[in-house]
Protein backbone atom coordinates (compact mmCIF):
# COMPACT_ATOMS: atom_id res chain seq x y z
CA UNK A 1 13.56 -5.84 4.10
CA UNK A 2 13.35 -4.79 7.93
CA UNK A 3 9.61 -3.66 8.48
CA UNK A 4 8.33 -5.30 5.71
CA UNK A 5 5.45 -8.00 6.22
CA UNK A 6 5.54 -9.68 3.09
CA UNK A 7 2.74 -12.70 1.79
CA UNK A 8 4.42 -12.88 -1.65
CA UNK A 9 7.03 -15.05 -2.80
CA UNK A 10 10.50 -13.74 -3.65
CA UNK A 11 9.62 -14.16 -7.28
CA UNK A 12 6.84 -11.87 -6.68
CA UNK A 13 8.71 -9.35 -4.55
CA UNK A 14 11.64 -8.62 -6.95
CA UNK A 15 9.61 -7.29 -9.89
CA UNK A 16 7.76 -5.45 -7.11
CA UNK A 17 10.57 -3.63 -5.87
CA UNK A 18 12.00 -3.13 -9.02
CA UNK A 19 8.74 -1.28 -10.17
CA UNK A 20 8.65 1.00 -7.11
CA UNK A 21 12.32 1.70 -6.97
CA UNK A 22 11.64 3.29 -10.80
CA UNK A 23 8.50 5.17 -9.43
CA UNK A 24 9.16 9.05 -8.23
CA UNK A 25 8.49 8.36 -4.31
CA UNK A 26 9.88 5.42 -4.14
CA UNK A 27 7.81 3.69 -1.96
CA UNK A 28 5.90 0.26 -1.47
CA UNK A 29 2.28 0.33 0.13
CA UNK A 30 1.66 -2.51 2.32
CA UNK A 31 -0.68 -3.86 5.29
CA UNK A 32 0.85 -4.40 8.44
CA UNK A 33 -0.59 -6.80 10.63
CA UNK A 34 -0.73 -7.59 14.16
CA UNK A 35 -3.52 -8.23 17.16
CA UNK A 36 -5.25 -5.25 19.34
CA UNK A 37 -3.09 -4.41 22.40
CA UNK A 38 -4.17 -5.75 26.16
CA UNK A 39 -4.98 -1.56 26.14
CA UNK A 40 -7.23 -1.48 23.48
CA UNK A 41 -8.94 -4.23 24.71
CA UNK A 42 -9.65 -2.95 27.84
CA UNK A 43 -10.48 0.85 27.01
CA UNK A 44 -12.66 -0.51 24.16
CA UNK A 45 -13.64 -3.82 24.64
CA UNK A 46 -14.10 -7.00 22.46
CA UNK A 47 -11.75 -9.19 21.77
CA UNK A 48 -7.98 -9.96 20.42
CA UNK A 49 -8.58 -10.28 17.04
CA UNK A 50 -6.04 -8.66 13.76
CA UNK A 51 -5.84 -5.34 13.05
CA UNK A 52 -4.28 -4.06 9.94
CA UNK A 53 -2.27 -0.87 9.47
CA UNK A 54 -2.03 -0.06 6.28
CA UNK A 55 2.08 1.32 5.77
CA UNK A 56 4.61 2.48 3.52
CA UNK A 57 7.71 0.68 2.82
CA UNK A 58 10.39 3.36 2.07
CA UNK A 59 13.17 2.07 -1.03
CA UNK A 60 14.80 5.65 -0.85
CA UNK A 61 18.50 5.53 -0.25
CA UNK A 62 19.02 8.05 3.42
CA UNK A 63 22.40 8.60 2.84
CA UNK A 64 23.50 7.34 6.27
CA UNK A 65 26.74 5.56 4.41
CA UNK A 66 28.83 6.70 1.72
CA UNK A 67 28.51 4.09 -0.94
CA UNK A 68 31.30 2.46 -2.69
CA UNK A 69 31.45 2.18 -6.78
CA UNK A 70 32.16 -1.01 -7.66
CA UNK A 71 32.24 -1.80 -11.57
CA UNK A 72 28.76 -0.44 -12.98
CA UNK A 73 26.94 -0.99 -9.05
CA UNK A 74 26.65 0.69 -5.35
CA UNK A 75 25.94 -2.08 -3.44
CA UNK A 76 28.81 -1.86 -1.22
CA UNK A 77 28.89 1.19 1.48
CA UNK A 78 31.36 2.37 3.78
CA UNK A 79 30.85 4.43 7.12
CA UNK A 80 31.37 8.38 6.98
CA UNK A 81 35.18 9.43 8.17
CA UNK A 82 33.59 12.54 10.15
CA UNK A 83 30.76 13.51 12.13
CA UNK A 84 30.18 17.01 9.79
CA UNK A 85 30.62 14.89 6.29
CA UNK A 86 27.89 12.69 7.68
CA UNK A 87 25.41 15.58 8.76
CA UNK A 88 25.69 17.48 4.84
CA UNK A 89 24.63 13.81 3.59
CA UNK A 90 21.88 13.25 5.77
CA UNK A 91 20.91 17.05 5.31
CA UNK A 92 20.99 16.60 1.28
CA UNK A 93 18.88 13.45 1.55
CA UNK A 94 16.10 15.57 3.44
CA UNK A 95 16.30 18.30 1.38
CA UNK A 96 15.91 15.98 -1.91
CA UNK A 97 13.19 14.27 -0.14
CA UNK A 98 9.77 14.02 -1.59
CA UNK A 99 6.97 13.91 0.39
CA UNK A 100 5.73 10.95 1.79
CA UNK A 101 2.37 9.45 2.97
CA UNK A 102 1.21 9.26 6.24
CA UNK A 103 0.04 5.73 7.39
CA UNK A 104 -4.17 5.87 7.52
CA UNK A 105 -3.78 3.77 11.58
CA UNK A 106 -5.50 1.04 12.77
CA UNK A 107 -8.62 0.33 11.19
CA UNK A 108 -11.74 -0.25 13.15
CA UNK A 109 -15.25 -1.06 13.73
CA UNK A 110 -16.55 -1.30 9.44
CA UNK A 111 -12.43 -1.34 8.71
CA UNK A 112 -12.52 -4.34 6.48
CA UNK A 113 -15.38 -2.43 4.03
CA UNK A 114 -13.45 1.06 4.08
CA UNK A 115 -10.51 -0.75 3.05
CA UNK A 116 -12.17 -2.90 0.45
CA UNK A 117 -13.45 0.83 -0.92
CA UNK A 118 -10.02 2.17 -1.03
CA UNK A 119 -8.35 -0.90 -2.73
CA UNK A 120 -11.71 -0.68 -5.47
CA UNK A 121 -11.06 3.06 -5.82
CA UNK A 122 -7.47 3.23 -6.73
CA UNK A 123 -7.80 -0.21 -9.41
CA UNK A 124 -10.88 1.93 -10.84
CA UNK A 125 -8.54 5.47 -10.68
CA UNK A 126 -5.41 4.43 -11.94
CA UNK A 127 -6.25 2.21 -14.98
CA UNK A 128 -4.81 -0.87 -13.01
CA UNK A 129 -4.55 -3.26 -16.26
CA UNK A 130 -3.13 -6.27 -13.95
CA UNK A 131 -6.62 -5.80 -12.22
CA UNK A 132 -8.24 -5.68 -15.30
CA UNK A 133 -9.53 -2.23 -15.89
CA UNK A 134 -8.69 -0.76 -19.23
CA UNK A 135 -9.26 2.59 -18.68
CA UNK A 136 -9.18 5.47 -16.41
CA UNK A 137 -12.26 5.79 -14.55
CA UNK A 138 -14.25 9.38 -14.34
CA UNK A 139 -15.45 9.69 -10.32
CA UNK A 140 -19.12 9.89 -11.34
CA UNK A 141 -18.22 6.61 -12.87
CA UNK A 142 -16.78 5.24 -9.85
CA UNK A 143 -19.21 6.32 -7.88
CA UNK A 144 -22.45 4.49 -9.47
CA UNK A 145 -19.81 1.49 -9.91
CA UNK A 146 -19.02 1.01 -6.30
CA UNK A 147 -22.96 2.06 -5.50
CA UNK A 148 -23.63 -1.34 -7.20
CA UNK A 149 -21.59 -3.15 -5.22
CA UNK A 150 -23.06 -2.21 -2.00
CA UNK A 151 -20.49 0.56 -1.30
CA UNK A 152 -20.88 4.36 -0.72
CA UNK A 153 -18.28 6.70 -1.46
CA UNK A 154 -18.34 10.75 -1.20
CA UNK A 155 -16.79 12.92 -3.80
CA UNK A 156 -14.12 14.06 -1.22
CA UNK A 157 -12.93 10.08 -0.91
CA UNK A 158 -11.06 10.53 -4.19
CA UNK A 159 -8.11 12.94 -3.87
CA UNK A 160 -5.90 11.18 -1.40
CA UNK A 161 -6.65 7.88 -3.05
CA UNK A 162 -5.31 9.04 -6.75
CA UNK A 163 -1.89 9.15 -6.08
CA UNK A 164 -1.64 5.09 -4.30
CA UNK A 165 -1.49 1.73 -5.61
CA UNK A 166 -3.93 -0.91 -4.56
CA UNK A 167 -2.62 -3.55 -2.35
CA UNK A 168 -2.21 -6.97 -3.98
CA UNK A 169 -3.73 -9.48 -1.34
CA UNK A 170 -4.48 -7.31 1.18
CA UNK A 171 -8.57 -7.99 1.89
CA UNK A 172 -9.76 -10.37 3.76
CA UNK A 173 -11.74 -13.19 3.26
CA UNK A 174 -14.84 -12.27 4.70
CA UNK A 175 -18.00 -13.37 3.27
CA UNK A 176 -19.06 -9.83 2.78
CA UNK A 177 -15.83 -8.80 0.96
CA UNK A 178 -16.06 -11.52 -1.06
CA UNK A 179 -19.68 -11.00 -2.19
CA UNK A 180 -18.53 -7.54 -3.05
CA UNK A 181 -15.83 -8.46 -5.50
CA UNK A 182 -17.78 -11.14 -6.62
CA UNK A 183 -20.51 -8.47 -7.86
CA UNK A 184 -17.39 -6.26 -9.15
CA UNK A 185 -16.10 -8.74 -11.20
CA UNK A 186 -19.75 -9.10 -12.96
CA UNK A 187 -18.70 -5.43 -13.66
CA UNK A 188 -15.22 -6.07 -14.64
CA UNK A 189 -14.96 -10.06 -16.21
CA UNK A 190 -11.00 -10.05 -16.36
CA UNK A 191 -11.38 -8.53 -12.56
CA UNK A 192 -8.86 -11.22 -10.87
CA UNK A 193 -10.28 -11.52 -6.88
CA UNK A 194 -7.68 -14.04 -5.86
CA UNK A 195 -5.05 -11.31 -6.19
CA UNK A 196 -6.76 -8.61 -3.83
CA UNK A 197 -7.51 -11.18 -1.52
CA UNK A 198 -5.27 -11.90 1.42
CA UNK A 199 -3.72 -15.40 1.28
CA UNK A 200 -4.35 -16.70 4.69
C-alpha cells in the first residue's frame, strides 16, 4: 500500500482492490494530498493551504521477483538468481504493459469546481449505479445536466474522462461544492453526496 493515501476503512479498501485488480489496467484512481511548497508560495503567492493531485495507484504485478507457487496462491516471491533472468522479466512486464494515465498535477486557482466537473462527468458517463445513475448518459445530456448545476463543460471535456472512475470521497466540503451536489441530487434522488464528499 506504499503511495497510497487512503480515507476508507480496510473493509472498504478490500472490495476496492479486489474490483480494480479484475479491471484490464489494473489501476486505482485516487487524490493525493499535501500543502503548496515554501516555492510555490513565494513564486505565486497566497498561502499554505492543500492541494490535491489527483493519482493512480498501480495493482500490476512488475515482475521484479520471481514468485513462488504455493498450493492454489503467489503470495510468496523469491529474488532472481541472475542479473540477465531478471532483465527478460522486467522486459516482458513492459512489453505486456497497458497504457497508463498520466496524473492531471496540482490543481489550482477554480481546482475544487474542475474537479467536482470531472467526478460529475464520469458518475453521469459510466452508468455509476452505486452513485445512483441508471443509465449511460448521452454528452448532450450531460451537458444541459451539469449546465443546471452551475457547471460548464465543452464537448472536448468528455474523451479523457470516459475511460476513469469517479473518486469516492474525494470533494471537498466547500459550500459551493456542496450546493452543487445538492442541486444534482434534485436531478438524481438516489444521488448519495456523502460518498463523493471527502471525510475530513
Amino acid at each position: 500500500m506504499t503511495g497510497y493515501q487512503r480515507s476508507e476503512s480496510c473493509e472498504e479498501l478490500i472490495p476496492k482492490f479486489v474490483k480494480y485488480f479484475k479491471t484490464r489496467n489494473k489501476t486505482l484512481p485516487f487524490l493525493q494530498t499535501g500543502l503548496r511548497s515554501a516555492k510555490e508560495i513565494f513564486l505565486d503567492g497566497g498561502h499554505a493551504t492543500i492541494k490535491l493531485t489527483e493519482r493512480w495507484f498501480n495493482l500490476r504485478y512488475d515482475n521484479r521477483r520471481s514468485l513462488i507457487k504455493t498450493g492454489e496462491s503467489y503470495y510468496l516471491s523469491k529474488p532472481y538468481k541472475t542479473i540477465t533472468e531478471c532483465s527478460y522479466h522486467r522486459n516482458l512486464s513492459k512489453v505486456l504493459n497497458y497504457p497508463k494515465y498520466e496524473s492531471v498535477g496540482n490543481l489550482k486557482g477554480d481546482a475544487y469546481l474542475s474537479l467536482t466537473k470531472r467526478m460529475l462527468v464520469r458518475i453521469c458517463l459510466n452508468k455509476a449505479l452505486e452513485y445512483g445513475i441508471q443509465e449511460k448518459l448521452p454528452r448532450g445530456e450531460i451537458q444541459k445536466i451539469l449546465s443546471l448545476v452551475g457547471l460548464k463543460v465543452l464537448p472536448n471535456f468528455f474523451s479523457k474522462q470516459r475511460k476513469l472512475d469517479p473518486i469516492p470521497f474525494s470533494l471537498p466540503r466547500t459550500q459551493k461544492i456542496i450546493e452543487i451536489l445538492q442541486k444534482f441530487k434534485c436531478i438524481f434522488p438516489d444521488f448519495p453526496i456523502d460518498q463523493i464528499l471527502r471525510k475530513f
